[in-house]
C-alpha atoms as a PDB file:
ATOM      1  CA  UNK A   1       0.000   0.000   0.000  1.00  0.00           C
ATOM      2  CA  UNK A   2       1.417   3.208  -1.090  1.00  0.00           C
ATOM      3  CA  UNK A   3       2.114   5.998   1.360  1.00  0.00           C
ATOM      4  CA  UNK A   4      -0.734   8.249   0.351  1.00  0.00           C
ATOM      5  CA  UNK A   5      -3.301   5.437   0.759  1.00  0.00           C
ATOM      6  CA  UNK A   6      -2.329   5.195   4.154  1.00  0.00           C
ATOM      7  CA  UNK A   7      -2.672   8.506   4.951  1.00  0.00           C
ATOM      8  CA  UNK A   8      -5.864   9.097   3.162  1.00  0.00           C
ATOM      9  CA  UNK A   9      -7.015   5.905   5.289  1.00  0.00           C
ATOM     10  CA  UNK A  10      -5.476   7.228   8.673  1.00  0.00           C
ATOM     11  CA  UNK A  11      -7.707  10.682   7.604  1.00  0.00           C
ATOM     12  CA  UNK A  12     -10.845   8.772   6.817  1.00  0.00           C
ATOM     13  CA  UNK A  13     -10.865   6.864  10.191  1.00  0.00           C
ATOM     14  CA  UNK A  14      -9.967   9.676  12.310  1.00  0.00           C
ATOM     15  CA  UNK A  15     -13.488  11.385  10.454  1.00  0.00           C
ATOM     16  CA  UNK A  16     -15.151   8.626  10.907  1.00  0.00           C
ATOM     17  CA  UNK A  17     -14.740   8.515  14.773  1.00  0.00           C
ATOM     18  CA  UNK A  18     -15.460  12.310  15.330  1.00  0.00           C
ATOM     19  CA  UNK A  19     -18.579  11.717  13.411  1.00  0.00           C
ATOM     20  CA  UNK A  20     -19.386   8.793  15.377  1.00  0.00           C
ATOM     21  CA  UNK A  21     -19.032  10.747  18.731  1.00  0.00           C
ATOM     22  CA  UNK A  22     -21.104  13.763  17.574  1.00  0.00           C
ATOM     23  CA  UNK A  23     -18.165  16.058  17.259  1.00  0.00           C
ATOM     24  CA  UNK A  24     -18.459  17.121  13.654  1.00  0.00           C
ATOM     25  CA  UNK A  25     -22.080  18.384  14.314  1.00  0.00           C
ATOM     26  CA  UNK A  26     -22.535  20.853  17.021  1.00  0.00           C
ATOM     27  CA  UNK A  27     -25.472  20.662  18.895  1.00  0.00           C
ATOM     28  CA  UNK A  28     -28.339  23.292  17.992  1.00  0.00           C
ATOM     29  CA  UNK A  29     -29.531  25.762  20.978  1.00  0.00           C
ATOM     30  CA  UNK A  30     -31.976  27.404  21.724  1.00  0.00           C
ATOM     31  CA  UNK A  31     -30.670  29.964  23.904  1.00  0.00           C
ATOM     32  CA  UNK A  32     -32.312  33.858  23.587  1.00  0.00           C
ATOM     33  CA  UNK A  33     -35.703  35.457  23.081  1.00  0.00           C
ATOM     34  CA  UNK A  34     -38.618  33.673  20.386  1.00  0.00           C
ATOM     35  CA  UNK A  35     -41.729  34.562  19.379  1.00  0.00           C
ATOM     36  CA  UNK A  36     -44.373  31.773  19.937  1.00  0.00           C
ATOM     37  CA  UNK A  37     -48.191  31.950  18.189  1.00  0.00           C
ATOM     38  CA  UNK A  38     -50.405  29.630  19.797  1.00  0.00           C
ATOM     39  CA  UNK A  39     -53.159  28.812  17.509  1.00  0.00           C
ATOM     40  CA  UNK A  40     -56.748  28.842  19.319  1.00  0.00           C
ATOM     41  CA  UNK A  41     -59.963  28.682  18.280  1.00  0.00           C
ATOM     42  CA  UNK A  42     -60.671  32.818  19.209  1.00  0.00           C
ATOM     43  CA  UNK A  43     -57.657  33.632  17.128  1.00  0.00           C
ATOM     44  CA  UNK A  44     -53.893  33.501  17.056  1.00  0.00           C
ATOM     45  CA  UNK A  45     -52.130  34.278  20.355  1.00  0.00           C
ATOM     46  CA  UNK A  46     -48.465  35.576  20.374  1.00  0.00           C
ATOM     47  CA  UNK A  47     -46.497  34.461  23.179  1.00  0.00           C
ATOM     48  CA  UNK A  48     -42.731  36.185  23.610  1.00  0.00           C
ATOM     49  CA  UNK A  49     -40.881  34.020  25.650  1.00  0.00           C
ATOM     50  CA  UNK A  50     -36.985  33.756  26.886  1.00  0.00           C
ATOM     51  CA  UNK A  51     -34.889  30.980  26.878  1.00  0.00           C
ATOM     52  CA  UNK A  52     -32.008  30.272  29.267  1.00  0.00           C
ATOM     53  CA  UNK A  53     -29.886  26.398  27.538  1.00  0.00           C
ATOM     54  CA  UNK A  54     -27.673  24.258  30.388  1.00  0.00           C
ATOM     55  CA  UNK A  55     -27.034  21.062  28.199  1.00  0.00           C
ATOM     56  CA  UNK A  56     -30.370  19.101  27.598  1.00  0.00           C
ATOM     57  CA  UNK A  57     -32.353  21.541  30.262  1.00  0.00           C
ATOM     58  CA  UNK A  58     -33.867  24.421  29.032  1.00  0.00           C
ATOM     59  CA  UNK A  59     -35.396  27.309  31.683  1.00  0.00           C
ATOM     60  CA  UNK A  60     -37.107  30.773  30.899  1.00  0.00           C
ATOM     61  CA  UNK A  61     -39.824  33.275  31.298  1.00  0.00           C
ATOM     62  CA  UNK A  62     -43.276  34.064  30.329  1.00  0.00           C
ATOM     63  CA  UNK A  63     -44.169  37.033  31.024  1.00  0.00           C
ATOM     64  CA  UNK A  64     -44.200  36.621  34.839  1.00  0.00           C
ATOM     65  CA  UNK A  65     -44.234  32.413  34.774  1.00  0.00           C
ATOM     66  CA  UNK A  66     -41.490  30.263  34.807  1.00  0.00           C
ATOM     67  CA  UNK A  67     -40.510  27.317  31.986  1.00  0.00           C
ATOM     68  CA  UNK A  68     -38.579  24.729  32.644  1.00  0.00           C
ATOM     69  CA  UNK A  69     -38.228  22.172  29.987  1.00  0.00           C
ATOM     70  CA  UNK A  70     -35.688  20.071  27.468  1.00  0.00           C
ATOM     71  CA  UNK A  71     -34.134  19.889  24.469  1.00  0.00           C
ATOM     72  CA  UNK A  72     -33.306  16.724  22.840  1.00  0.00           C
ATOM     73  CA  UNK A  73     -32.912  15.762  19.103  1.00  0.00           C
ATOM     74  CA  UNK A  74     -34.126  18.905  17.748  1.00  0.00           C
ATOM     75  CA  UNK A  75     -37.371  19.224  19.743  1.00  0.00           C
ATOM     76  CA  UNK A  76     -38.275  21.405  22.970  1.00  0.00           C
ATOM     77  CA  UNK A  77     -40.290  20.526  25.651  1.00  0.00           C
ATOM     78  CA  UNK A  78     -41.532  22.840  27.711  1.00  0.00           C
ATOM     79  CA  UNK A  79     -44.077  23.729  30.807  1.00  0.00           C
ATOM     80  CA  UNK A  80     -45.270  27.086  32.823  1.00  0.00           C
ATOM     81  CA  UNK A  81     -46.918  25.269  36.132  1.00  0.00           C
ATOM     82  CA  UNK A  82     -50.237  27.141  37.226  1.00  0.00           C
ATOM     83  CA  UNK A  83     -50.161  29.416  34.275  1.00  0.00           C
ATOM     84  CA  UNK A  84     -53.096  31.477  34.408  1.00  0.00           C
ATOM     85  CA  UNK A  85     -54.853  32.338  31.289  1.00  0.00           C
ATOM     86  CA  UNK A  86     -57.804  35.400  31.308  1.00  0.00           C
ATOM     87  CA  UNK A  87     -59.886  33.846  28.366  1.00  0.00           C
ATOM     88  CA  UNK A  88     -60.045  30.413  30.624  1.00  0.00           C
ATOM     89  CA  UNK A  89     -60.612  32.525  33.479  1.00  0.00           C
ATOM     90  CA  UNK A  90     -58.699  29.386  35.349  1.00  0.00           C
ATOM     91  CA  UNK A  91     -54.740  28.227  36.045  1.00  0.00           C
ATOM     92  CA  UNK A  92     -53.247  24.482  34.453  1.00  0.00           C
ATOM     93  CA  UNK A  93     -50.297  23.501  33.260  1.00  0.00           C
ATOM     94  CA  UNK A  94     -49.590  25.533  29.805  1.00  0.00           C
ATOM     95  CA  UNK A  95     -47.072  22.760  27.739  1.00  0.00           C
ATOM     96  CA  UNK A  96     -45.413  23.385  24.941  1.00  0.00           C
ATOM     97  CA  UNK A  97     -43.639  20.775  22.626  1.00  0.00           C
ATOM     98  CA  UNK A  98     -42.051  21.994  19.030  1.00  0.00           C
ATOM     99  CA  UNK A  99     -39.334  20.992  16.206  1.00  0.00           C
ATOM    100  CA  UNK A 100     -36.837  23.485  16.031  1.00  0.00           C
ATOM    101  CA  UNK A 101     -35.023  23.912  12.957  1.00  0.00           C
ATOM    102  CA  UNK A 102     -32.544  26.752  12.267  1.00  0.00           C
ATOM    103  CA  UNK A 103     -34.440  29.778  14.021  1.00  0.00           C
ATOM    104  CA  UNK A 104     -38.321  28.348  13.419  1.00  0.00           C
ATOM    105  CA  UNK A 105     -40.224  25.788  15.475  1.00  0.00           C
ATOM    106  CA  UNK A 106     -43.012  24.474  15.260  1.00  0.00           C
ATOM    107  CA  UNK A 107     -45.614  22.146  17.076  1.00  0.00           C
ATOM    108  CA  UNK A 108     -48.317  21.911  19.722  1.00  0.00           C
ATOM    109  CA  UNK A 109     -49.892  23.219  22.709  1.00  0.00           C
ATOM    110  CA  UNK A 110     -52.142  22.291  25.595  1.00  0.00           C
ATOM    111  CA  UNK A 111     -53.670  23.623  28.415  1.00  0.00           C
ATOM    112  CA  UNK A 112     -55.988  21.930  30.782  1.00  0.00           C
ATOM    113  CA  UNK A 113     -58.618  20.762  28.401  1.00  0.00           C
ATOM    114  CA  UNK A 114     -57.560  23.155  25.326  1.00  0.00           C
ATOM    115  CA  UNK A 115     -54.945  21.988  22.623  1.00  0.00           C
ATOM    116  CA  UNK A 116     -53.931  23.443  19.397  1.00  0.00           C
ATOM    117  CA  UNK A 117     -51.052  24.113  16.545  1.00  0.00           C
ATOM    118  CA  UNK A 118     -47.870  26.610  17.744  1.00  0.00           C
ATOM    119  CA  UNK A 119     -45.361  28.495  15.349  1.00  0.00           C
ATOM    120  CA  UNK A 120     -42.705  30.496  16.134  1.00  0.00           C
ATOM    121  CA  UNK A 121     -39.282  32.478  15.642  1.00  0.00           C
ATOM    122  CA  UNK A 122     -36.053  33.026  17.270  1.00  0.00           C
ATOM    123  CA  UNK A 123     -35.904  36.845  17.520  1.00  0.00           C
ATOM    124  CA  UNK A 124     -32.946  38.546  15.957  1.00  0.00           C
ATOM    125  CA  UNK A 125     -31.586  40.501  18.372  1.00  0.00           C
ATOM    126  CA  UNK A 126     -29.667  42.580  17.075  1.00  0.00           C
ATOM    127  CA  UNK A 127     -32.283  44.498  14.417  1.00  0.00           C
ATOM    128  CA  UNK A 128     -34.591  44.727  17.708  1.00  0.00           C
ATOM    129  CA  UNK A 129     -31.748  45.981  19.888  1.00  0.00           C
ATOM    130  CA  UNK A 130     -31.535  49.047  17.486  1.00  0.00           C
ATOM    131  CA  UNK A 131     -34.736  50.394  19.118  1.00  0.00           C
ATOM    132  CA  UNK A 132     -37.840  50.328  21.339  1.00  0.00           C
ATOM    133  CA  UNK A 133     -40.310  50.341  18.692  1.00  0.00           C
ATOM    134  CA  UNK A 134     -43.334  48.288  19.191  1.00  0.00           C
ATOM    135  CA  UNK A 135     -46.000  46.823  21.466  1.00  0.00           C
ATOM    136  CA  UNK A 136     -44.321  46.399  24.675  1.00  0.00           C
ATOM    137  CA  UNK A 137     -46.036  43.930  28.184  1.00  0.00           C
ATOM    138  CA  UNK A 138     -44.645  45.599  30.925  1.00  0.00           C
ATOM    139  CA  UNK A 139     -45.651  43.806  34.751  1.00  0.00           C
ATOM    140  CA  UNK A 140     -45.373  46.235  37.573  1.00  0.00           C
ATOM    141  CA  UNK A 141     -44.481  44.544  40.784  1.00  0.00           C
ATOM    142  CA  UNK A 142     -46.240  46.688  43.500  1.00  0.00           C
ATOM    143  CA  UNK A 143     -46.843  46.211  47.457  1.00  0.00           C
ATOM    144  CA  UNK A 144     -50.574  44.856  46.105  1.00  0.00           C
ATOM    145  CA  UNK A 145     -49.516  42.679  43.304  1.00  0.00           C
ATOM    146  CA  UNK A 146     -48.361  42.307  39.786  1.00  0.00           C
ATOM    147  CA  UNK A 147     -49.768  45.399  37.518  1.00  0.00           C
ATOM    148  CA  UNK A 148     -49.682  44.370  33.520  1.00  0.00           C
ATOM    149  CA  UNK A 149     -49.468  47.515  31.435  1.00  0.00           C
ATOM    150  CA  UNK A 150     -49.282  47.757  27.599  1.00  0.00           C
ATOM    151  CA  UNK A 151     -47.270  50.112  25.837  1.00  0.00           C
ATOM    152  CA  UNK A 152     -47.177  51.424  22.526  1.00  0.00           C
ATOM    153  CA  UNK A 153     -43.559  52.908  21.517  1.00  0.00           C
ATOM    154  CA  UNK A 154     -42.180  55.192  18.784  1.00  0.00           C
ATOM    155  CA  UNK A 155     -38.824  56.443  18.290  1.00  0.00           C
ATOM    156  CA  UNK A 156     -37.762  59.421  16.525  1.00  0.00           C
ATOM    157  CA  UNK A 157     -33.637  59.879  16.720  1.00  0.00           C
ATOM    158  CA  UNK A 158     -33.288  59.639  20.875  1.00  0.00           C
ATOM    159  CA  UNK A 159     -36.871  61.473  21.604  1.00  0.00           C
ATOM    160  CA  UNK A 160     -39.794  58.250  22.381  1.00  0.00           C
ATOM    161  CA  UNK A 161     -43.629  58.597  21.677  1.00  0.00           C
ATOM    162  CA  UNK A 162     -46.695  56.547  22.854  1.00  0.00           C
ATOM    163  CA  UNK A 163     -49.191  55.661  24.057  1.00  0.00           C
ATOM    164  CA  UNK A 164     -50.834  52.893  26.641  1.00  0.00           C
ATOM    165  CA  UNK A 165     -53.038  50.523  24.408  1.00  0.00           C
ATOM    166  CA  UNK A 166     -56.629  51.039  25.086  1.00  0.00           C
ATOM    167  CA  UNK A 167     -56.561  54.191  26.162  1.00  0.00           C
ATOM    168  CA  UNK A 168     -55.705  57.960  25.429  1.00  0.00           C
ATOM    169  CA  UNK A 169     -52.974  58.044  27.513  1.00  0.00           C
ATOM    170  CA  UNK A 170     -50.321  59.823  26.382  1.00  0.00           C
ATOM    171  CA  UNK A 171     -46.811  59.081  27.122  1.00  0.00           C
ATOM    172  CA  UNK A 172     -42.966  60.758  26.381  1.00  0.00           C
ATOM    173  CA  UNK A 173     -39.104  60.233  26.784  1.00  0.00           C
ATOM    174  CA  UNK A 174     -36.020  59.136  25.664  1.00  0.00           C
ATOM    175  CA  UNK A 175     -33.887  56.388  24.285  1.00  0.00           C
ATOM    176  CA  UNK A 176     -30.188  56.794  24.737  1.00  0.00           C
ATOM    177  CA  UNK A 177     -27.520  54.953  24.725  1.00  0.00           C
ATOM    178  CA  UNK A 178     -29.853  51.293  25.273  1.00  0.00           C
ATOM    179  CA  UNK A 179     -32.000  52.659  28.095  1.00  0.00           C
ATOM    180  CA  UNK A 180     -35.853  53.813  27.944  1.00  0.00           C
ATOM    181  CA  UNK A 181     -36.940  56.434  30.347  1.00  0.00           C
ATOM    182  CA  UNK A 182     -40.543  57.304  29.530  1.00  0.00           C
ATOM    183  CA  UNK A 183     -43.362  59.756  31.764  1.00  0.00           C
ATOM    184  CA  UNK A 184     -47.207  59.303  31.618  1.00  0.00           C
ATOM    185  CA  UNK A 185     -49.010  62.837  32.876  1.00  0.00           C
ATOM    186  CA  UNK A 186     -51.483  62.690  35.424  1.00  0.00           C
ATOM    187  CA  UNK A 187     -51.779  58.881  35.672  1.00  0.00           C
ATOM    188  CA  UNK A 188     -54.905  57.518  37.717  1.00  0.00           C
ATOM    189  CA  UNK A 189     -53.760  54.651  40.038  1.00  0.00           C
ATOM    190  CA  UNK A 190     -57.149  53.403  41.287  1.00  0.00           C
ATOM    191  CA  UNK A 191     -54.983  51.719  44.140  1.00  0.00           C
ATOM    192  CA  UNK A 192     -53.591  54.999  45.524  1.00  0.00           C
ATOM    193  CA  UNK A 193     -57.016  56.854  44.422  1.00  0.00           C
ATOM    194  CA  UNK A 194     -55.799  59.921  42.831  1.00  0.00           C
ATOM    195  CA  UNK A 195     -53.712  60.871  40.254  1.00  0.00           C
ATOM    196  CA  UNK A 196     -49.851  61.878  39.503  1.00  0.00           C
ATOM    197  CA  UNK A 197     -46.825  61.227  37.032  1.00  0.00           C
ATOM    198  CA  UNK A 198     -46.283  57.792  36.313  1.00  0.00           C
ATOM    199  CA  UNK A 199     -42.523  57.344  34.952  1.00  0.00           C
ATOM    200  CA  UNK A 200     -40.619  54.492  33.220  1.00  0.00           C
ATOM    201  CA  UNK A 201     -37.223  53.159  33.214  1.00  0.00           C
ATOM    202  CA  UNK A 202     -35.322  50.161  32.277  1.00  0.00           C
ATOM    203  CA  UNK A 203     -32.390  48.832  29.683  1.00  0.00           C
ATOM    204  CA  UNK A 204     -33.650  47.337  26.594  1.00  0.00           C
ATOM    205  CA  UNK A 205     -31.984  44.169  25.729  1.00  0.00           C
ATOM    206  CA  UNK A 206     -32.939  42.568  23.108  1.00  0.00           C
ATOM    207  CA  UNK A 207     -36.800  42.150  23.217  1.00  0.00           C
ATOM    208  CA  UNK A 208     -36.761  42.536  27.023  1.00  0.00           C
ATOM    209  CA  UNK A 209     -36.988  45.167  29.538  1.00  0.00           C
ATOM    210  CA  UNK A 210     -34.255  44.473  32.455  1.00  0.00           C
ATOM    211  CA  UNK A 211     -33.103  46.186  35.138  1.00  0.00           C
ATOM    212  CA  UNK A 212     -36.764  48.218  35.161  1.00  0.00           C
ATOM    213  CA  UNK A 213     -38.029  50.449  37.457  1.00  0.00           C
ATOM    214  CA  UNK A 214     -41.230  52.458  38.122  1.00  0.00           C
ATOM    215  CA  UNK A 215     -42.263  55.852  39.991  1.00  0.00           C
ATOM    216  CA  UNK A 216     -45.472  56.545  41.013  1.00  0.00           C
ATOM    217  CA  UNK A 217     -45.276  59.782  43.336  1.00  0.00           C
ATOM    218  CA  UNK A 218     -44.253  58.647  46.885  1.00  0.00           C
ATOM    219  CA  UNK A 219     -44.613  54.720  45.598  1.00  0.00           C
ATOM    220  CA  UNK A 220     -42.127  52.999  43.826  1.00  0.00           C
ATOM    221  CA  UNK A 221     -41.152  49.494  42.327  1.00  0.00           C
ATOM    222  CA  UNK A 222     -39.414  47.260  40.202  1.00  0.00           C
ATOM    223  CA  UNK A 223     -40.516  46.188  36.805  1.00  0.00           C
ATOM    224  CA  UNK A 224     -40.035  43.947  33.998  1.00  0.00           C
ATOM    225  CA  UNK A 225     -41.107  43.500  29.784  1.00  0.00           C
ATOM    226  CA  UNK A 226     -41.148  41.857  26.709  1.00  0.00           C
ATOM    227  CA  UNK A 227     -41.767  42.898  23.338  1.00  0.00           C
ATOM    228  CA  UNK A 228     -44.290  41.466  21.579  1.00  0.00           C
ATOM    229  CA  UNK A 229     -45.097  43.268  18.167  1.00  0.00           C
ATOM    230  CA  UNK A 230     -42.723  45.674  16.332  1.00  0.00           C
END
């Protein structure tokens, strides 16, 4: 045997065993912010979640609920214990089980005795870094409990425009250098009973709010939000 053909050999063995231990094929992850739909019978229902990858065990956030889960052989399993739901009116197990491929997945949901179809998409970070346009789910954590709020956002240079959804509120700020610090005039907290500047602040990473906080006159708090529509 000539001296190439054993080196091409020696080459084509040592290939061989990498590919047999998984080594030439890095495992996929899921790590980072996705946008989930679930598909239900009163209409599509977007779901931002964020995903935290240790090996096989995957953790995150919904909104205020936890998921703890796995991923194994290209599909994620995952479950928000006690997840409460307005349109049931009721708290069960939310699970969610997709095929991930690339930055897509796709599968199923259920909850209690509900089940449908899910999509969804990895977010790209970096185009939503750029800015806090978009529909924003901000939870307020005050002395009386968790206080959703939905916010409306527009960006012009560093100066921020809004609105909360629903209502005529009007809001204002900034956006400098990755943190949003917004004000909304003569806010009506029917907790404290009377009115007063509500203001805004927290680092936008990614499609999340961290580090927030909230003022509300003599009241204060810590806060947290994804993005779920740009």
């Amino acid at each position: 045997m000539s001296f190439l053909n054993r080196v091409f050999l020696r080459a084509a063995a040592v290939v061989f065993v990498l590919l047999a231990f998984g080594i030439a094929a890095p495992a996929a992850e899921v790590d980072g912010a996705w946008t989930l739909v679930l598909i239900t019978e009163i209409g599509d229902r977007p779901m931002p979640i964020t995903l935290k990858q240790q090996g096989e065990d995957v953790s995150g956030s919904l909104g205020e609920f936890q998921l703890n889960g796995t991923f194994r052989e290209g599909t994620l399993r995952l479950k928000a214990a006690d997840f409460y739901a307005p349109e049931a009116g009721f708290k069960a197990d939310l699970v969610l089980q997709g095929t991930v491929e690339g930055s897509k997945i796709s599968g199923d949901w259920s909850y209690g005795e509900y089940s449908g179809a899910l999509r969804g998409e990895k977010t790209a970070v970096a185009a939503s870094a750029a800015n806090p346009n978009g529909t924003w789910d901000l939870v307020l954590n005050t002395e009386v409990g968790d206080k959703p709020a939905r916010l409306l956002l527009k960006t012009d240079g560093e100066a921020v425009t809004g609105q909360i959804a629903e209502s005529n509120l009007q809001l204002a700020g900034t956006f400098r250098e990755g943190t949003l610090a917004v004000k909304i005039p003569d806010f009506y907290s029917p907790d404290a009973g009377f009115k007063a500047d509500l203001s805004i602040q927290g680092k936008i990473e990614g499609d999340s709010i961290v580090g927030g906080r909230w003022n509300f006159a003599e009241y204060s708090g810590s806060l947290r939000g994804s993005r779920i529509a740009q």
